[in-house]
Protein backbone atom coordinates (compact mmCIF):
# COMPACT_ATOMS: atom_id res chain seq x y z
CA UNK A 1 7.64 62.45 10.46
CA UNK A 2 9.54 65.33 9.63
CA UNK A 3 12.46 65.09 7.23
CA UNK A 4 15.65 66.83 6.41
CA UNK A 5 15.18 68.32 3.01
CA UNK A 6 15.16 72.28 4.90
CA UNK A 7 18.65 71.85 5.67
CA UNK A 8 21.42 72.30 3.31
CA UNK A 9 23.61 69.75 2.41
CA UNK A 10 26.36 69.95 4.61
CA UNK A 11 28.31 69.31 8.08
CA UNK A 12 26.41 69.80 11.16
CA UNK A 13 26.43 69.49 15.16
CA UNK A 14 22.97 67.74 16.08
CA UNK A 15 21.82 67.52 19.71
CA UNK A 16 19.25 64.80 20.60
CA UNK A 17 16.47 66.50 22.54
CA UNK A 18 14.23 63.18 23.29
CA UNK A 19 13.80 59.77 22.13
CA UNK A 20 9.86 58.31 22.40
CA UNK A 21 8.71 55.00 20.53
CA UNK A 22 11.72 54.80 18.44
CA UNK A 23 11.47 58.43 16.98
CA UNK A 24 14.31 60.73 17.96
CA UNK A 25 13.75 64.68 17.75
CA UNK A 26 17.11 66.38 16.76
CA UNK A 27 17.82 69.61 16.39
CA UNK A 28 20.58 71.01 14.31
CA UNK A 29 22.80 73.73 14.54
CA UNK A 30 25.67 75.29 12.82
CA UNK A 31 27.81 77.95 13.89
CA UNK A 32 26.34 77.59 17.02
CA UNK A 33 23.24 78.55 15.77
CA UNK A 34 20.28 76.65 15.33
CA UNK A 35 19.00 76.04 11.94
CA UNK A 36 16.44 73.37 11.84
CA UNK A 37 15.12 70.02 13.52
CA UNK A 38 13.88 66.66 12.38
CA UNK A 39 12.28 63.66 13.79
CA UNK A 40 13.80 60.66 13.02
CA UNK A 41 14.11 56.59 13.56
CA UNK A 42 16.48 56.49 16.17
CA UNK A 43 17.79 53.46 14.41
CA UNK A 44 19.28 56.25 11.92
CA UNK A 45 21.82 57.30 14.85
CA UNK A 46 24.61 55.33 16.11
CA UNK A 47 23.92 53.09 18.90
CA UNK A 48 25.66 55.62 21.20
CA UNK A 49 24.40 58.54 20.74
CA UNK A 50 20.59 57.09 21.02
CA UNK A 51 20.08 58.83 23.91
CA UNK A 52 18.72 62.36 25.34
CA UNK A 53 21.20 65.18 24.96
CA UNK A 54 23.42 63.26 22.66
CA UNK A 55 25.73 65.12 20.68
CA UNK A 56 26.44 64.00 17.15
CA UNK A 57 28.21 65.31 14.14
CA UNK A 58 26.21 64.46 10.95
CA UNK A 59 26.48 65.10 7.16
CA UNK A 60 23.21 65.99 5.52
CA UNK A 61 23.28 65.03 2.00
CA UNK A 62 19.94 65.33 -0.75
CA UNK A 63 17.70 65.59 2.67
CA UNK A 64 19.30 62.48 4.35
CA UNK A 65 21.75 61.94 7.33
CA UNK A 66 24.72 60.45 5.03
CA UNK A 67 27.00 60.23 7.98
CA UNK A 68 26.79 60.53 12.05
CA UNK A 69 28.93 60.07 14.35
CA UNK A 70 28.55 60.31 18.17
CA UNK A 71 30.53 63.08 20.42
CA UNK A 72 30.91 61.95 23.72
CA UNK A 73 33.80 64.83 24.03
CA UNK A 74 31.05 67.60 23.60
CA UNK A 75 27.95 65.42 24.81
CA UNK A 76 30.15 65.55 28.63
CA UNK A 77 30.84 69.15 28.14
CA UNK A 78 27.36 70.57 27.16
CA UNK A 79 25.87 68.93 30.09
CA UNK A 80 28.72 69.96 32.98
CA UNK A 81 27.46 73.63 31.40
CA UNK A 82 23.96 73.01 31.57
CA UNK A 83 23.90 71.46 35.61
CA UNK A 84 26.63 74.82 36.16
CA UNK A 85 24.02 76.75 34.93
CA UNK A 86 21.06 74.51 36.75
CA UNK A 87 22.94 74.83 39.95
CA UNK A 88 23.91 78.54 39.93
CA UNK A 89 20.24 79.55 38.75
CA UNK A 90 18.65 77.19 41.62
CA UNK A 91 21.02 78.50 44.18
CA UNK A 92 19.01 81.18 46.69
CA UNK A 93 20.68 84.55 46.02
CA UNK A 94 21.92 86.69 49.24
CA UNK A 95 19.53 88.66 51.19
CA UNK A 96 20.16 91.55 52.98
CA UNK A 97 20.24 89.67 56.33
CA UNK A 98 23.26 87.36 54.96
CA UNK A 99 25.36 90.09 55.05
């Protein structure tokens, strides 16, 4: 299982890409960047956010989640981007007969 002792200790936004057998892969950014990932009991994340595409704000402390708390504010608005994004990719562009 990976662990947490890459990442600084510090605030950070962590999205929950899967969750298989009660192991959770994170990844975690700050700044919007992405700066490491971990895989994780899911027990270790709060019963809300144990779920694909979660969004959680944690505080990494001596390689440990110290807190997390789930985003449901963020988790809503990273996935209305991500199906605008699905739909206008998936949508046939215009051909020259359309016109």
């Amino acid at each position: 299982m990976t662990d947490l002792n890459g990442l600084a200790d510090g605030e950070y936004t962590a999205v929950v890409d899967s969750i298989e057998d009660g192991l959770a892969t994170i990844f975690f950014e700050q700044n919007g960047e992405e700066v490491g990932h971990a895989v994780l009991e899911a027990t270790k994340l709060p019963d809300d956010g144990q779920h694909a595409d979660a969004i959680l704000v944690v505080a990494v402390e001596d390689g440990a989640i110290a807190t997390a708390d789930y985003d449901p504010d963020t988790t809503a608005t990273r996935n209305t981007e991500a199906q605008s994004r699905f739909d206008s990719l998936s949508s046939r562009p215009p051909s020259d007969e359309d016109s």
